[in-house]
Protein backbone atom coordinates (compact mmCIF):
# COMPACT_ATOMS: atom_id res chain seq x y z
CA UNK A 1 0.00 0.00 0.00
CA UNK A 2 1.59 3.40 -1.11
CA UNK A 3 0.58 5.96 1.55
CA UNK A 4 0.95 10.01 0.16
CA UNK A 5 1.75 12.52 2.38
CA UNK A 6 -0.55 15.33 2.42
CA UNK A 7 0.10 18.99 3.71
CA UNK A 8 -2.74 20.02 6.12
CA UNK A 9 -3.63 23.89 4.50
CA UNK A 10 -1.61 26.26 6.34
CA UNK A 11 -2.94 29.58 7.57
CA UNK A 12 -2.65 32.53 5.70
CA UNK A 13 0.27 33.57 8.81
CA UNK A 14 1.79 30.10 8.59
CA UNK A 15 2.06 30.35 4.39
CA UNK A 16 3.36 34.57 4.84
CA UNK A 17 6.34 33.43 7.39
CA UNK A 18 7.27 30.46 4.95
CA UNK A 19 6.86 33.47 2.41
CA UNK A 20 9.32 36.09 4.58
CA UNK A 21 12.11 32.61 5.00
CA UNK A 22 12.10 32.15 1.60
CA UNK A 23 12.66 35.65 0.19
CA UNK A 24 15.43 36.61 2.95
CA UNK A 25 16.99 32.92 2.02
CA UNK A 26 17.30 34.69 -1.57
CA UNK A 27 18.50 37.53 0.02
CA UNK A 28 21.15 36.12 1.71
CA UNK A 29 22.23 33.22 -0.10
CA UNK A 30 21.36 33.96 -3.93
CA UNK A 31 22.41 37.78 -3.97
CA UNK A 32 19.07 38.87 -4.73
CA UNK A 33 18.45 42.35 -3.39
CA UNK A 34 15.18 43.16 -1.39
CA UNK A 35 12.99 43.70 -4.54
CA UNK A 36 14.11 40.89 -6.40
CA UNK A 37 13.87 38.39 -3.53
CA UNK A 38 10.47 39.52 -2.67
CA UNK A 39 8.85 39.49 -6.22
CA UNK A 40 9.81 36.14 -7.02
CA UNK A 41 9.31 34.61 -3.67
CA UNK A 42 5.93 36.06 -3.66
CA UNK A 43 5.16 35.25 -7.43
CA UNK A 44 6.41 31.39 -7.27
CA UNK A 45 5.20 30.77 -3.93
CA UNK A 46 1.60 31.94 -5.06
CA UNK A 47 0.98 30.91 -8.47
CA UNK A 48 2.40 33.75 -10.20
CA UNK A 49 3.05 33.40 -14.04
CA UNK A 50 6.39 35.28 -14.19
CA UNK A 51 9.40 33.31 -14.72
CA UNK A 52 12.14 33.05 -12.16
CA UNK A 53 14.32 35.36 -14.72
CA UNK A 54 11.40 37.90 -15.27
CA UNK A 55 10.73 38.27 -11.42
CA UNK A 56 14.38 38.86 -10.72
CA UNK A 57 14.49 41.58 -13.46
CA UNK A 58 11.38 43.40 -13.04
CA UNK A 59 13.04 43.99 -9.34
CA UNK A 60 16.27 44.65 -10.69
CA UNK A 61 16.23 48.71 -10.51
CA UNK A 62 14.14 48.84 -7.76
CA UNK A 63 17.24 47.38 -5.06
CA UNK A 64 18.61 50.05 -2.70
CA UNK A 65 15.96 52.46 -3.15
CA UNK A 66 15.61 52.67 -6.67
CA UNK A 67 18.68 52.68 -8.63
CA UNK A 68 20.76 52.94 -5.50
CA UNK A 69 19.07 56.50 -4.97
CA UNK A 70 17.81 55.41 -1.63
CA UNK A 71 14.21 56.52 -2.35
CA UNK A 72 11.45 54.69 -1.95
CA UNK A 73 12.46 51.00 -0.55
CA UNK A 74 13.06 48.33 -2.76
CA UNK A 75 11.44 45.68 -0.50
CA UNK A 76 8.30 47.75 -0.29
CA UNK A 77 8.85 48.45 -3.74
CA UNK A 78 9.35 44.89 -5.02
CA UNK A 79 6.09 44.11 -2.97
CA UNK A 80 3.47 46.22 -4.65
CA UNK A 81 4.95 44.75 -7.99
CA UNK A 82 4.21 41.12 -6.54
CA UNK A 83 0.96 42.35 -5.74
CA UNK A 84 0.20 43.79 -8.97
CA UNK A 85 1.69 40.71 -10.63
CA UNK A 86 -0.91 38.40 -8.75
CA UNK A 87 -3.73 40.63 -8.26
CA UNK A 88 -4.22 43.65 -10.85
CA UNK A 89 -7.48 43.71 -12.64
CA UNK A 90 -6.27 41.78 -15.86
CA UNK A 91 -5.11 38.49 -13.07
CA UNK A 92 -7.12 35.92 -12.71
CA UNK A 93 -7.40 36.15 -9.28
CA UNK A 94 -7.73 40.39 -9.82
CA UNK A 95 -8.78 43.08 -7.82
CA UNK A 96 -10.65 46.27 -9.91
CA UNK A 97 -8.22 49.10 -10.34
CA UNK A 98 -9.41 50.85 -7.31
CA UNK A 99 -9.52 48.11 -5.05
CA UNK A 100 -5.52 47.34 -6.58
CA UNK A 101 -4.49 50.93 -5.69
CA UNK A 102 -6.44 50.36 -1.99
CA UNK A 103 -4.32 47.51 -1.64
CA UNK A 104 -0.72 49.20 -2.51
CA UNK A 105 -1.69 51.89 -0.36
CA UNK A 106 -2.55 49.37 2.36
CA UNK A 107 0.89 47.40 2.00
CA UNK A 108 2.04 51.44 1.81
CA UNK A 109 0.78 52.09 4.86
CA UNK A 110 1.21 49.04 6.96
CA UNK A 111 4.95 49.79 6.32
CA UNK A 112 5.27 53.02 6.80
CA UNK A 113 3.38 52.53 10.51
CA UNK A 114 5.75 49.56 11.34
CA UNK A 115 9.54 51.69 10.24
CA UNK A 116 8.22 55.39 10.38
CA UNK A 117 9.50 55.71 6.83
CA UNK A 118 9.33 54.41 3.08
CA UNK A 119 12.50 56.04 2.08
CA UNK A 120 15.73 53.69 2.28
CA UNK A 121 18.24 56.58 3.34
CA UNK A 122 16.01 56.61 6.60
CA UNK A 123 16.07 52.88 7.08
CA UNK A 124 19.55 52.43 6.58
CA UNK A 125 21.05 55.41 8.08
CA UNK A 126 21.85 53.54 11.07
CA UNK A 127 24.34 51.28 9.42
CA UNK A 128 26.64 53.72 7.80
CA UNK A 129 29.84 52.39 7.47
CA UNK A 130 28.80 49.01 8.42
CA UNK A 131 27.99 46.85 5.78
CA UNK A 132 27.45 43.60 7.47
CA UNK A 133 24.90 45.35 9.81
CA UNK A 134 23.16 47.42 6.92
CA UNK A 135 22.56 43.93 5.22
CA UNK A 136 21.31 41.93 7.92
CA UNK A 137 18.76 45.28 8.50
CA UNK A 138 17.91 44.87 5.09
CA UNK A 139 17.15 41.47 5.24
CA UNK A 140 15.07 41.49 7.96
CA UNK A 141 13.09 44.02 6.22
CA UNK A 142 13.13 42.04 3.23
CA UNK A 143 11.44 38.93 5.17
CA UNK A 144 8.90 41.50 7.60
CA UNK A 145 7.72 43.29 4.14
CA UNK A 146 7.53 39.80 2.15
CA UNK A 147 5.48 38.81 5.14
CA UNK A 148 3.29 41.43 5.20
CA UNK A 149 2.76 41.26 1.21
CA UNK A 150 1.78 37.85 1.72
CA UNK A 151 -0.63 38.15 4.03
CA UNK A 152 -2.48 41.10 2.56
CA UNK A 153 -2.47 38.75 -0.55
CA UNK A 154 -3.77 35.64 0.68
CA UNK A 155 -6.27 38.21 2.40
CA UNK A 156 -7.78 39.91 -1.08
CA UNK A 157 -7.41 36.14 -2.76
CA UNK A 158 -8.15 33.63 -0.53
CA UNK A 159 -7.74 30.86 -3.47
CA UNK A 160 -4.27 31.50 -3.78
CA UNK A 161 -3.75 29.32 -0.26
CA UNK A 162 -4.48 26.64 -2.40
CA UNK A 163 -2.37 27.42 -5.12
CA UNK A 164 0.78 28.07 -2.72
CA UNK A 165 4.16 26.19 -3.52
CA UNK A 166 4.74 24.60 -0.38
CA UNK A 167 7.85 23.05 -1.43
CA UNK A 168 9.02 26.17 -3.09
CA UNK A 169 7.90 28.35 -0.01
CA UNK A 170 9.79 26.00 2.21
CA UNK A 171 13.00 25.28 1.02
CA UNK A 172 16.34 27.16 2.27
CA UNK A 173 19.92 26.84 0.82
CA UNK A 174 23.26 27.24 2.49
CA UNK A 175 25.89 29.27 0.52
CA UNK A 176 27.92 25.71 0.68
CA UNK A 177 24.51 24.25 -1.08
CA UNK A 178 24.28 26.76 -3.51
CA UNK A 179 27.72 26.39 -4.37
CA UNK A 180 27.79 22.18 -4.89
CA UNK A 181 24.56 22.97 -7.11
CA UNK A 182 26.27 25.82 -8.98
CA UNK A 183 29.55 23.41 -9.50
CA UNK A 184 27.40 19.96 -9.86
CA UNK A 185 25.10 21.84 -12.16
CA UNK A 186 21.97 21.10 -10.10
């Protein structure tokens, strides 16, 4: 007798912290920068029809506060693209255009409450001169906004719970894994 293993469905906060592990696992171990991380985390995890290579540069000018500016964040950034990749009003699962600008200004406004600012210069200023320090700042941002994206998501689409990528969602890599795959061509 062949038995299957089947996930219980997780909770919208269960699937958003697998969500926030994932994209500060691309963060830290792929190079991805907070935008790039976030969009494809949140468009693979979710049933998203970008490809990996699409995700990654759509976010690509958005890292370190557009263009390096230090404007607007790229994690919150990279998040209302997710959003709009999974739930503006040509999606499947989409929102009308007013209810898609509600929900940006939500995820806008749910991160401005929880740092006190959008801009990057603000959230980094801290870490000047300390790289190692800036980045593990930005990576916990990068997980706390992914989080948030995801459960404001699952919140205006309840279906995509169902569509989530649970082994996606929960995987992590070392840098000493990613490096074996890299020379093993995995």
């Amino acid at each position: 007798m062949i038995i299957k293993s089947v996930d219980k469905l997780l909770s919208n906060e269960e699937l958003a912290a697998l969500a926030a592990g994932r994209a500060v696992n691309f963060f830290q171990v792929h190079g991805l920068c907070c935008s790039e991380a976030i969009i494809l985390v949140l468009s693979k995890g979710f049933g998203g029809d970008m490809s990996d290579e699409l995700a990654i540069s759509v976010g690509a000018g958005l890292c370190g506060g557009m263009g390096g500016k230090e404007c607007v964040c790229g994690a919150l950034s990279g998040a209302v693209v997710a959003l709009g990749g999974l739930l503006a009003p040509n999606r499947k699962t989409g929102l009308s255009k007013g209810n898609m600008r509600k929900t940006a200004r939500l995820l806008h406004d749910n991160f401005k409450k929880k740092y006190g600012s959008t801009c990057c210069k603000d959230l980094t200023e801290g870490f000047v001169g300390s790289n190692k320090a800036k980045m593990k700042n930005c990576g916990k941002i990068t997980a706390e906004t992914a989080e948030m994206a995801a459960l404001i998501l699952l919140q205006k689409a309840p279906g995509l719970a169902k569509k989530a990528d649970l082994q996606f969602l929960r995987e992590r890599e070392t840098k000493v894994s990613r490096l074996l795959n890299k020379v093993f061509g995995k």
